[in-house]
PDB file of N, CA and C in Angstrom:
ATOM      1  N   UNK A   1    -136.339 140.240 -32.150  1.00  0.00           N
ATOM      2  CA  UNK A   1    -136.237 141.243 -31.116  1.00  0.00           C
ATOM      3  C   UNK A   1    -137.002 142.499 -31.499  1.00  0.00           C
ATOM      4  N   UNK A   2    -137.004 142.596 -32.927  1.00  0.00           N
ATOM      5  CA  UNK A   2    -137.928 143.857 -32.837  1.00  0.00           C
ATOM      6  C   UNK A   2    -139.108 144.074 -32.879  1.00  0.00           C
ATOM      7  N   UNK A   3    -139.491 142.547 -33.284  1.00  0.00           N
ATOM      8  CA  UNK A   3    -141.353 142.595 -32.655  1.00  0.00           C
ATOM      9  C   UNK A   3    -141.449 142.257 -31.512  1.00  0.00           C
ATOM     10  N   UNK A   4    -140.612 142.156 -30.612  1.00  0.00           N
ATOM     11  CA  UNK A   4    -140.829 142.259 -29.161  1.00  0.00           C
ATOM     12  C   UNK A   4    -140.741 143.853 -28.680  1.00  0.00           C
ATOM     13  N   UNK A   5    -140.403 144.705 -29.706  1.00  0.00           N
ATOM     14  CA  UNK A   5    -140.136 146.219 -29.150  1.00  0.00           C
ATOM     15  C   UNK A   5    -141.445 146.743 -30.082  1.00  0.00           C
ATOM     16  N   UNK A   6    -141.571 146.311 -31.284  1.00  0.00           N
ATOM     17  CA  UNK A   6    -143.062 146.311 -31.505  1.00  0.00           C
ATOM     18  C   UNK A   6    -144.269 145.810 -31.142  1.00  0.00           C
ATOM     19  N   UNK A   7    -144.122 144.729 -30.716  1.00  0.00           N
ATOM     20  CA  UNK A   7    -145.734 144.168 -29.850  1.00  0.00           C
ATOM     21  C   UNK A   7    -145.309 144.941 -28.579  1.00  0.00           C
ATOM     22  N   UNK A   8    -144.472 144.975 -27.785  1.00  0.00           N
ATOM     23  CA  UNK A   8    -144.721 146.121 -26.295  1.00  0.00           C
ATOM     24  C   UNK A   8    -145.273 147.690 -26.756  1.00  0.00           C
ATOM     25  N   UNK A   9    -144.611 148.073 -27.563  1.00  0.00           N
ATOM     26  CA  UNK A   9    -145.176 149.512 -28.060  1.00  0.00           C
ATOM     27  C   UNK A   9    -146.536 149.692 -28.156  1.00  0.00           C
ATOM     28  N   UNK A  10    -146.787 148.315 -29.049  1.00  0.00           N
ATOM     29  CA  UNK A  10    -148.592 148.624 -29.468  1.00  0.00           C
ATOM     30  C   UNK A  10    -149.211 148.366 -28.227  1.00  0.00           C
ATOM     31  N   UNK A  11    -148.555 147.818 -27.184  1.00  0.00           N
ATOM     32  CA  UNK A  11    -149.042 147.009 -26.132  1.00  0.00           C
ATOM     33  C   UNK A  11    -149.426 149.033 -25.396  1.00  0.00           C
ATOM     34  N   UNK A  12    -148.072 149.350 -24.999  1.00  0.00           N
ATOM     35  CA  UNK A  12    -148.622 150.588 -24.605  1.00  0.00           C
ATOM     36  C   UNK A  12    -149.203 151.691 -25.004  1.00  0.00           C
ATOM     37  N   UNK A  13    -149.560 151.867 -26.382  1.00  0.00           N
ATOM     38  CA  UNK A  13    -150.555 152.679 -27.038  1.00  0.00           C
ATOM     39  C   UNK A  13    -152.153 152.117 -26.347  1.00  0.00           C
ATOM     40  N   UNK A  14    -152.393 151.006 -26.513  1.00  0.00           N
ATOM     41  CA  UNK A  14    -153.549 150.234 -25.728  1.00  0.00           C
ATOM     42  C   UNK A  14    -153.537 150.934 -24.342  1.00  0.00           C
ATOM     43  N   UNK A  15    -153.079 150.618 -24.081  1.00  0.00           N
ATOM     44  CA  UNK A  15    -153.169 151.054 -22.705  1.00  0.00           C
ATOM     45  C   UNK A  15    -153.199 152.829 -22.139  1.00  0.00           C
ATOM     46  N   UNK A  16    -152.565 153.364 -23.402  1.00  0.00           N
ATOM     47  CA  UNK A  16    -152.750 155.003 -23.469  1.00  0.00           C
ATOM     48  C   UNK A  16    -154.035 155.406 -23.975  1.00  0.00           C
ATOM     49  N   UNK A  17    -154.874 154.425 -24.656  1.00  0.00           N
ATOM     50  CA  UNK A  17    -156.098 154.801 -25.055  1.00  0.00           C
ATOM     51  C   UNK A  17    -156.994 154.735 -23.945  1.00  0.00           C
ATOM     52  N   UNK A  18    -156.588 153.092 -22.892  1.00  0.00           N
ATOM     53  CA  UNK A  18    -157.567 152.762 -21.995  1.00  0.00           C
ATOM     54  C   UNK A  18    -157.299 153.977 -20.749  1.00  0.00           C
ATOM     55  N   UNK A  19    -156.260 153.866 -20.324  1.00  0.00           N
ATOM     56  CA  UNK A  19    -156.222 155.431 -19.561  1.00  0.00           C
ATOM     57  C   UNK A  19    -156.543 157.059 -19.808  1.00  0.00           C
ATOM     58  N   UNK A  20    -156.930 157.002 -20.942  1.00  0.00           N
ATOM     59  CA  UNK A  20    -157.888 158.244 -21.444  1.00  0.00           C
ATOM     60  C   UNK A  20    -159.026 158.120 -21.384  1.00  0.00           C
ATOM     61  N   UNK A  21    -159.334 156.978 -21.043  1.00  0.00           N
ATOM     62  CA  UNK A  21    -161.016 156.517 -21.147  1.00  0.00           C
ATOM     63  C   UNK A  21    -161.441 156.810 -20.001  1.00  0.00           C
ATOM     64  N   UNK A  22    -160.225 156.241 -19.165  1.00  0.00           N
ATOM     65  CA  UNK A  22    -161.027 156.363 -17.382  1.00  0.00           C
ATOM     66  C   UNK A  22    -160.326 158.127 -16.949  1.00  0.00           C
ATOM     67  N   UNK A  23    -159.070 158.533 -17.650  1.00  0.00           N
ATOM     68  CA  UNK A  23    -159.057 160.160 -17.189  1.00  0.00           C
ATOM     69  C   UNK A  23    -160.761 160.742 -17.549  1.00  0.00           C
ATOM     70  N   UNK A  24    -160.910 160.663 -18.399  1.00  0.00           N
ATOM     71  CA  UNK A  24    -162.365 161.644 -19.254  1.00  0.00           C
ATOM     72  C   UNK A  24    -163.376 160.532 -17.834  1.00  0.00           C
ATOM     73  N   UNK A  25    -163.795 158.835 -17.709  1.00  0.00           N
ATOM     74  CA  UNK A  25    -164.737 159.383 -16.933  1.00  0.00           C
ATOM     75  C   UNK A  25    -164.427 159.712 -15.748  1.00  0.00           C
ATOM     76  N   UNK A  26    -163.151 160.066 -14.877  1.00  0.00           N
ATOM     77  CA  UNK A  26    -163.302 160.712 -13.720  1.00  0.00           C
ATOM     78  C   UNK A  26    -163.509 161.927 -13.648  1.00  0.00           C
ATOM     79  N   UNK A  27    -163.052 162.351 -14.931  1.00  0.00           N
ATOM     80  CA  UNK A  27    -163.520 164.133 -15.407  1.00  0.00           C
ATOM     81  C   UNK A  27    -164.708 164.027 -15.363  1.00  0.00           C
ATOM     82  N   UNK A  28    -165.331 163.093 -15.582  1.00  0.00           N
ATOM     83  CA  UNK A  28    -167.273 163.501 -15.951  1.00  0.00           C
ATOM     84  C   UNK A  28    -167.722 162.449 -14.465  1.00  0.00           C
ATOM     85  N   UNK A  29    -166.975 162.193 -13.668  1.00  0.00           N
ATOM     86  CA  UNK A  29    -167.917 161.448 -12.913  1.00  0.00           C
ATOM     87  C   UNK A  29    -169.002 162.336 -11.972  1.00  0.00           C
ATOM     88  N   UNK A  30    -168.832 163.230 -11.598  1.00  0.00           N
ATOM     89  CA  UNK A  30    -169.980 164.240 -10.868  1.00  0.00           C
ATOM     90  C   UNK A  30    -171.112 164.586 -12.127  1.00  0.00           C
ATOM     91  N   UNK A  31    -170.670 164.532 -13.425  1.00  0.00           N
ATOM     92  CA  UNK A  31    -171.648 164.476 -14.344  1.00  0.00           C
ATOM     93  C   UNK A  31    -173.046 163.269 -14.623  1.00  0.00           C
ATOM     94  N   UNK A  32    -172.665 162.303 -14.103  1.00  0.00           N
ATOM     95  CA  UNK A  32    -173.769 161.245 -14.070  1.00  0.00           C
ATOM     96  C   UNK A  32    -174.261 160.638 -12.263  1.00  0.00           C
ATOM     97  N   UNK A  33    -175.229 160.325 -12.444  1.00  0.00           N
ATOM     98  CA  UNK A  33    -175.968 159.474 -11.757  1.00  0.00           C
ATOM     99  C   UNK A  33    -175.236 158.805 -10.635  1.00  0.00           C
ATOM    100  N   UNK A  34    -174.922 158.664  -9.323  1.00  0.00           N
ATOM    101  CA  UNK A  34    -174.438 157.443  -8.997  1.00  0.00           C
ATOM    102  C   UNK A  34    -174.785 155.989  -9.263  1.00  0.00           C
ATOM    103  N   UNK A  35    -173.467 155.476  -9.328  1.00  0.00           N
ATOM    104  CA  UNK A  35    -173.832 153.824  -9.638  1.00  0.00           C
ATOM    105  C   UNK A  35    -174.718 153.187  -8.831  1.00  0.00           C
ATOM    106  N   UNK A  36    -175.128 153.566  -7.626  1.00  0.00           N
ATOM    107  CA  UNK A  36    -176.340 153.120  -7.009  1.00  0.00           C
ATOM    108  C   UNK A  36    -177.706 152.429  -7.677  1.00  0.00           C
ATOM    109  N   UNK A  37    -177.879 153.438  -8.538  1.00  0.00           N
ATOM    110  CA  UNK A  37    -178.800 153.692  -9.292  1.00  0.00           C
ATOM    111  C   UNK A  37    -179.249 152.674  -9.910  1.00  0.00           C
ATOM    112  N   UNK A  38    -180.733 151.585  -9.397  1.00  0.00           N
ATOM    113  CA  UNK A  38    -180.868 150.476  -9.745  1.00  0.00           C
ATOM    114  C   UNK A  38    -181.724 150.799 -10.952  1.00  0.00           C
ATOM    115  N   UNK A  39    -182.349 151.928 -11.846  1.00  0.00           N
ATOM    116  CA  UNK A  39    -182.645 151.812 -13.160  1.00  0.00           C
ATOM    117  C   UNK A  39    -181.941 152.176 -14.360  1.00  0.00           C
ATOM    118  N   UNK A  40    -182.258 151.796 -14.966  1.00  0.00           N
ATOM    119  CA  UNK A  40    -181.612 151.976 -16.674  1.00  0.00           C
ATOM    120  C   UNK A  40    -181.619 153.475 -16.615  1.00  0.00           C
ATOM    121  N   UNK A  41    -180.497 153.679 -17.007  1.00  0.00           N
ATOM    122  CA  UNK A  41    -180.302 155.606 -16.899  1.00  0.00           C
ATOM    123  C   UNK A  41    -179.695 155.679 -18.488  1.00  0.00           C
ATOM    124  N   UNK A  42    -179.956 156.366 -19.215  1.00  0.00           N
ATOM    125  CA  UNK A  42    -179.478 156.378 -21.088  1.00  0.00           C
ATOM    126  C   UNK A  42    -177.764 157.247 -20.487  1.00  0.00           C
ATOM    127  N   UNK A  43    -178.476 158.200 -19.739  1.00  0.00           N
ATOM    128  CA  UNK A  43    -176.889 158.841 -19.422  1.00  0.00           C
ATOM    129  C   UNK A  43    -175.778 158.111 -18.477  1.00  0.00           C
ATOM    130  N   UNK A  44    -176.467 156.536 -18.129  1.00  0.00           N
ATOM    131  CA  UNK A  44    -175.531 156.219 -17.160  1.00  0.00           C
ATOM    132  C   UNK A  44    -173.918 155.625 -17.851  1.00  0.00           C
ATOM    133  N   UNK A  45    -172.742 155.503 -16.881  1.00  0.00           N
ATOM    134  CA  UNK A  45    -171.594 155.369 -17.711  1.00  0.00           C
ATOM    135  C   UNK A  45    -171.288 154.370 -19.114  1.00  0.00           C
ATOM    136  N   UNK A  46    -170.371 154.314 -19.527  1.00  0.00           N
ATOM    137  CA  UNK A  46    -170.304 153.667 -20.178  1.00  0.00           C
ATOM    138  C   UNK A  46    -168.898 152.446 -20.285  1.00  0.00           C
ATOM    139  N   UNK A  47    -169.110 151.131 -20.487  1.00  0.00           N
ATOM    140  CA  UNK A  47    -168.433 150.334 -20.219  1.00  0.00           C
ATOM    141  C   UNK A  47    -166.898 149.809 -21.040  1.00  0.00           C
ATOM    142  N   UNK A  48    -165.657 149.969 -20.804  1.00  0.00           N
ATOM    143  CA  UNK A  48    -164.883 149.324 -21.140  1.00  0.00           C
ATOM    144  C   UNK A  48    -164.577 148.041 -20.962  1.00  0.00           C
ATOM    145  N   UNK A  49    -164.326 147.385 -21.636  1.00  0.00           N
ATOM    146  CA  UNK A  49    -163.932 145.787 -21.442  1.00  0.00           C
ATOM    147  C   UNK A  49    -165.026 145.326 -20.269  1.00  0.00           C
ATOM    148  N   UNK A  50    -164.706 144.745 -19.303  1.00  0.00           N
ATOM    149  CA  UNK A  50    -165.504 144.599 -17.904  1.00  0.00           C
ATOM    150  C   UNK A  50    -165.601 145.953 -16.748  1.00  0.00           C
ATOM    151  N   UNK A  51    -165.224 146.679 -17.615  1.00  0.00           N
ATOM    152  CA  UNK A  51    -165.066 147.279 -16.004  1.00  0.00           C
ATOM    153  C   UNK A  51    -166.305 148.835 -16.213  1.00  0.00           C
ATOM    154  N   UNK A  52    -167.143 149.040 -15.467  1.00  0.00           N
ATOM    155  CA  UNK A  52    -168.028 150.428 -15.265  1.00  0.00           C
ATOM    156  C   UNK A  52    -167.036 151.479 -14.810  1.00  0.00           C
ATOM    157  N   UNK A  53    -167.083 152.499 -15.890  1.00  0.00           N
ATOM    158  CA  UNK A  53    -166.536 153.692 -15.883  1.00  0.00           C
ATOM    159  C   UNK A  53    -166.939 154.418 -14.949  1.00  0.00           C
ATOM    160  N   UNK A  54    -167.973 153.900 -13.963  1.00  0.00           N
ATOM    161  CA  UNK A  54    -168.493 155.286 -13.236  1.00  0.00           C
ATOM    162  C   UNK A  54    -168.368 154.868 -11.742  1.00  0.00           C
ATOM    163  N   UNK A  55    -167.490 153.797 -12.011  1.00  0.00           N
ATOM    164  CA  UNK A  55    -167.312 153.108 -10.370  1.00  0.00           C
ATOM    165  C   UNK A  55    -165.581 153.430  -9.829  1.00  0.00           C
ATOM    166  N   UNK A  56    -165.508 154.798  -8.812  1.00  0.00           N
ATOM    167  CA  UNK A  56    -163.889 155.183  -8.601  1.00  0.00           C
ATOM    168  C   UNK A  56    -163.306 154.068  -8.423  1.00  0.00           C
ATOM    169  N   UNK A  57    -163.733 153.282  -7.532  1.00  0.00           N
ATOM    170  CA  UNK A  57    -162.921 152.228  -7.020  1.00  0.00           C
ATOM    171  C   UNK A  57    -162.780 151.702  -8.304  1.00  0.00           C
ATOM    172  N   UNK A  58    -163.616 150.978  -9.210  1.00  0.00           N
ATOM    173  CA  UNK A  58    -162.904 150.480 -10.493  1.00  0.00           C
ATOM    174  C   UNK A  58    -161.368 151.400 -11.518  1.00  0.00           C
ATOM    175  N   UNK A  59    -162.092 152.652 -11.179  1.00  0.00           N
ATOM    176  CA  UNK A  59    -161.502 153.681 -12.097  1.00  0.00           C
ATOM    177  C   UNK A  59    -159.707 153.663 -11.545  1.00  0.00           C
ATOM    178  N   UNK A  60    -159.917 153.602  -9.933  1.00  0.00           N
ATOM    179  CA  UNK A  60    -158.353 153.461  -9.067  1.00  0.00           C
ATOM    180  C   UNK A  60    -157.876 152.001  -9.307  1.00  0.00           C
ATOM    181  N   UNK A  61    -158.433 150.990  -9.759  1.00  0.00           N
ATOM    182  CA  UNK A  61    -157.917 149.539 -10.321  1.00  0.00           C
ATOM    183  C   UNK A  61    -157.239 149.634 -11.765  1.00  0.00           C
ATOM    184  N   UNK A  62    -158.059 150.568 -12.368  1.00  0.00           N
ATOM    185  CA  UNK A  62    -157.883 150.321 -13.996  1.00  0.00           C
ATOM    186  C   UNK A  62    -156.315 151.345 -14.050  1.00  0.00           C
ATOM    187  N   UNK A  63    -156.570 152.621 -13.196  1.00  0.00           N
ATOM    188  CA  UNK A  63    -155.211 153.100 -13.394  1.00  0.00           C
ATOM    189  C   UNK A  63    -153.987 152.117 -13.175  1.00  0.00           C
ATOM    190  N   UNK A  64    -153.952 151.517 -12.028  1.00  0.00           N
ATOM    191  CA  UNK A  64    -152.857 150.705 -11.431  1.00  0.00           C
ATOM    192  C   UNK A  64    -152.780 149.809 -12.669  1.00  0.00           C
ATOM    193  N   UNK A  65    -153.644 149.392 -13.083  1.00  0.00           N
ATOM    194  CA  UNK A  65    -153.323 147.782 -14.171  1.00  0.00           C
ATOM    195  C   UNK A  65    -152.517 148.757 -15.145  1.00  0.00           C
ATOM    196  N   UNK A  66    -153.017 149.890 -15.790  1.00  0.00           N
ATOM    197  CA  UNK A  66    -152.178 150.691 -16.821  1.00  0.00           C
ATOM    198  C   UNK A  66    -151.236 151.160 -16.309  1.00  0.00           C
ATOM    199  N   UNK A  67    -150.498 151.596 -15.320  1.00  0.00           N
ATOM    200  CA  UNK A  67    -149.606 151.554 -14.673  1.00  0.00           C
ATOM    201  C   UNK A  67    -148.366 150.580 -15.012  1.00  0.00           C
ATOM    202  N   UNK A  68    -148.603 149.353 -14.017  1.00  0.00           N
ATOM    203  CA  UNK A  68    -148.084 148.088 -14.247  1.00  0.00           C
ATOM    204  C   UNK A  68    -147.976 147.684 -15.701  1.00  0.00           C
ATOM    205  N   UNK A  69    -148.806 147.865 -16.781  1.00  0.00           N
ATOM    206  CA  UNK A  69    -148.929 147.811 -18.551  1.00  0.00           C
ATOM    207  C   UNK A  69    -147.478 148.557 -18.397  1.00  0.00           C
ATOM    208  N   UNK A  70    -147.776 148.969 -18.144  1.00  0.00           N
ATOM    209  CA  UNK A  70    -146.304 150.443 -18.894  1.00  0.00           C
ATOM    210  C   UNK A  70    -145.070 150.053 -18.442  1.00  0.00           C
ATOM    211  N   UNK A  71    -145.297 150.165 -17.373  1.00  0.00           N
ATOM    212  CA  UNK A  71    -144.348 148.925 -16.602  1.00  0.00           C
ATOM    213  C   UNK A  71    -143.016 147.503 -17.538  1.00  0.00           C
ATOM    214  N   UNK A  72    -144.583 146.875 -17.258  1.00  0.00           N
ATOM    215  CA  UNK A  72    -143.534 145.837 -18.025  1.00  0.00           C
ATOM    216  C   UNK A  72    -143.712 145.762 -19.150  1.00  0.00           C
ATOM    217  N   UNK A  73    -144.271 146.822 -20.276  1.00  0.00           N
ATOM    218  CA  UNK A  73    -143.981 147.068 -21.380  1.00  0.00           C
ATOM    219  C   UNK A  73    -142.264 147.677 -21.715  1.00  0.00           C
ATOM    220  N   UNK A  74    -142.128 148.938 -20.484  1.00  0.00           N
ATOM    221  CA  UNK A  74    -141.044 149.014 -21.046  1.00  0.00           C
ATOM    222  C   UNK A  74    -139.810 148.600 -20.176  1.00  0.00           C
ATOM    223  N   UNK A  75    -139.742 147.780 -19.366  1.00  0.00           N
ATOM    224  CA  UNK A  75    -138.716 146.781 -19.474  1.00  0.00           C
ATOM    225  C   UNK A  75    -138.842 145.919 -20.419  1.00  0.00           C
ATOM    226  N   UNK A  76    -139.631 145.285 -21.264  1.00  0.00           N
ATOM    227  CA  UNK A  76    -139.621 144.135 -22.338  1.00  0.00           C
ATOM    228  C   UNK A  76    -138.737 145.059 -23.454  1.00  0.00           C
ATOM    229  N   UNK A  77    -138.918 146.807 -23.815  1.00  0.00           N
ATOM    230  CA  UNK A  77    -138.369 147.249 -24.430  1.00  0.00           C
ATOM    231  C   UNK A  77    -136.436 147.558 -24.298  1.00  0.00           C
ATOM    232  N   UNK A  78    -136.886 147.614 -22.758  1.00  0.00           N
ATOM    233  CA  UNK A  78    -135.135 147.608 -22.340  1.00  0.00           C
ATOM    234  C   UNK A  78    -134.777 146.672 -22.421  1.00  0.00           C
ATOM    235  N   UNK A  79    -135.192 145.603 -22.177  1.00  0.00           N
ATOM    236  CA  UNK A  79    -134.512 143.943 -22.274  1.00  0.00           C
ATOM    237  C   UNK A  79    -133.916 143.758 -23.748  1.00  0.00           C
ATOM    238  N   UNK A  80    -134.864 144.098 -24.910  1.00  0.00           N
ATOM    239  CA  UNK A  80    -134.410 144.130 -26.125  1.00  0.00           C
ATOM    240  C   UNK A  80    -133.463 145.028 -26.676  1.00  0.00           C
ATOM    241  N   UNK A  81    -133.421 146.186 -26.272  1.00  0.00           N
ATOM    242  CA  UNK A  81    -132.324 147.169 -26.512  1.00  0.00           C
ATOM    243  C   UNK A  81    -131.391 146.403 -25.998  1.00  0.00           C
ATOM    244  N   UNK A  82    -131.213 145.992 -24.802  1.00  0.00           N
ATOM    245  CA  UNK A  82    -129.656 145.574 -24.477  1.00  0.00           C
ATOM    246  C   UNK A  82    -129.301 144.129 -25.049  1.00  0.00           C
ATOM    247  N   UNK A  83    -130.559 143.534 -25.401  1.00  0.00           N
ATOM    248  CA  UNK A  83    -130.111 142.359 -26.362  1.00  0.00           C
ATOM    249  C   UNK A  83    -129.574 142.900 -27.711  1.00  0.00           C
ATOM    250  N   UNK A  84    -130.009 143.477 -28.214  1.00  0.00           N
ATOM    251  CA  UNK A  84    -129.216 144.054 -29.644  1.00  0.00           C
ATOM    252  C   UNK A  84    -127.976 144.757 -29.148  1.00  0.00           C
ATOM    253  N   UNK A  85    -127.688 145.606 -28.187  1.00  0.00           N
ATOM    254  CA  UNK A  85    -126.602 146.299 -27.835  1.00  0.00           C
ATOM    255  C   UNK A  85    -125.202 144.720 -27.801  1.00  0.00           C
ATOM    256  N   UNK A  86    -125.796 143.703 -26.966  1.00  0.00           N
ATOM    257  CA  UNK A  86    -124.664 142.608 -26.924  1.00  0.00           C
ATOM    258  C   UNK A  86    -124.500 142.059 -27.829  1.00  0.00           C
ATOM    259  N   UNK A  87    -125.820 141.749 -28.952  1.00  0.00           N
ATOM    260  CA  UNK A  87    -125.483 141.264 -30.224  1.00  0.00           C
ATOM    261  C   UNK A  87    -124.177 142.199 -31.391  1.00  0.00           C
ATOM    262  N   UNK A  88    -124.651 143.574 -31.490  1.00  0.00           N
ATOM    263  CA  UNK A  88    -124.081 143.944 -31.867  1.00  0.00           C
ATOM    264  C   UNK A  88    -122.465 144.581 -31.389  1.00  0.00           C
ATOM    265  N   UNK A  89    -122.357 143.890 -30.286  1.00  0.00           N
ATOM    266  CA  UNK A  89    -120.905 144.296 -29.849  1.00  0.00           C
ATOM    267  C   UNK A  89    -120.227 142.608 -30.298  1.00  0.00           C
ATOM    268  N   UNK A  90    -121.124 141.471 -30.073  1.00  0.00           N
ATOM    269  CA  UNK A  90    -120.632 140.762 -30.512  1.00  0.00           C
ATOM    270  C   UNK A  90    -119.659 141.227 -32.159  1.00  0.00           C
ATOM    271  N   UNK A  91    -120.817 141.245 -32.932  1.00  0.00           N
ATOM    272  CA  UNK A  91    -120.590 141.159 -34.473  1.00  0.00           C
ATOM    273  C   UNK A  91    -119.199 142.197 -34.489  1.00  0.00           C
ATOM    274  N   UNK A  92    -119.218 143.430 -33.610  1.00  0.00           N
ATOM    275  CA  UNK A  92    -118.128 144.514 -34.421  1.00  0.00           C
ATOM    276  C   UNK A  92    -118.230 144.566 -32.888  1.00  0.00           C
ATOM    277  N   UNK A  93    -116.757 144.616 -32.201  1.00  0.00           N
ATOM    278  CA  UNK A  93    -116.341 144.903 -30.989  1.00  0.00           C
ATOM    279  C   UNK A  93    -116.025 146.307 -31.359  1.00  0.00           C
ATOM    280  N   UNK A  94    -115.767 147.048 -29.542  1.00  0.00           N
ATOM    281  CA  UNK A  94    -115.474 147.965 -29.829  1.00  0.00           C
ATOM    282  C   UNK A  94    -113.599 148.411 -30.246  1.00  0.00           C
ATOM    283  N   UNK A  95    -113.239 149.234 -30.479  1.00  0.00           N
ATOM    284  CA  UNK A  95    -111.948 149.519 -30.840  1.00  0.00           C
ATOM    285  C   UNK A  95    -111.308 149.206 -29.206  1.00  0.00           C
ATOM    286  N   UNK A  96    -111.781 149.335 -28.454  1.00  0.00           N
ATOM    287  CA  UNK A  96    -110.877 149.086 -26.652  1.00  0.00           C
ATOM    288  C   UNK A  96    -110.793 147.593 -26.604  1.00  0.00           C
ATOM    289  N   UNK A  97    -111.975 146.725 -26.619  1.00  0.00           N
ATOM    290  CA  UNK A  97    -112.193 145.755 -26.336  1.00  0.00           C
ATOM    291  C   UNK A  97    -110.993 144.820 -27.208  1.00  0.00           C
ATOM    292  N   UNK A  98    -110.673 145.554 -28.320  1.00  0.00           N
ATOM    293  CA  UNK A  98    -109.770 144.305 -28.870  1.00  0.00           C
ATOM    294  C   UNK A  98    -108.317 143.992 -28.320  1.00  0.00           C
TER     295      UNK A  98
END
């Protein structure tokens, strides 16, 4: 259970990096070129995984997917908290319950 509260964690650090990537390029998107732009531009965006940083509509996809990341990252984290919460009421009940 607790590398399920550790692999979701790292899961949402990932995803706090990838949503800083696309905050900064919507901060800089009036800074480059439109994606139109059928030549090689040195300043044109730069690419995460599949997706062009300099395309909003991508940029409004990538938020939602990090969104949803976070999401069911941390229900996987609540699921495990309350699995240890029942385990450990198993092992030592409380003083009412007996």
């Amino acid at each position: 259970m607790f590398n399920a509260i550790t692999t979701a964690s790292n899961a949402m650090a990932a995803q706090s990096q990838r949503l800083e990537a696309v905050a900064q390029a919507i901060a800089q998107m009036g800074a480059t070129k439109p994606a139109s732009s059928t030549q090689a531009d040195p300043g044109a965006p730069v690419r995460i995984g599949a997706l062009p940083i300099g395309d909003p509509i991508e940029n409004v996809v990538t938020l939602v997917e990090v969104e949803l990341a976070y999401r069911m990252n941390a229900a996987v984290i609540g699921t495990a908290i309350k699995m240890i919460d029942s385990l450990l009421d198993i092992v030592q009940p409380h003083k009412d319950d007996r």
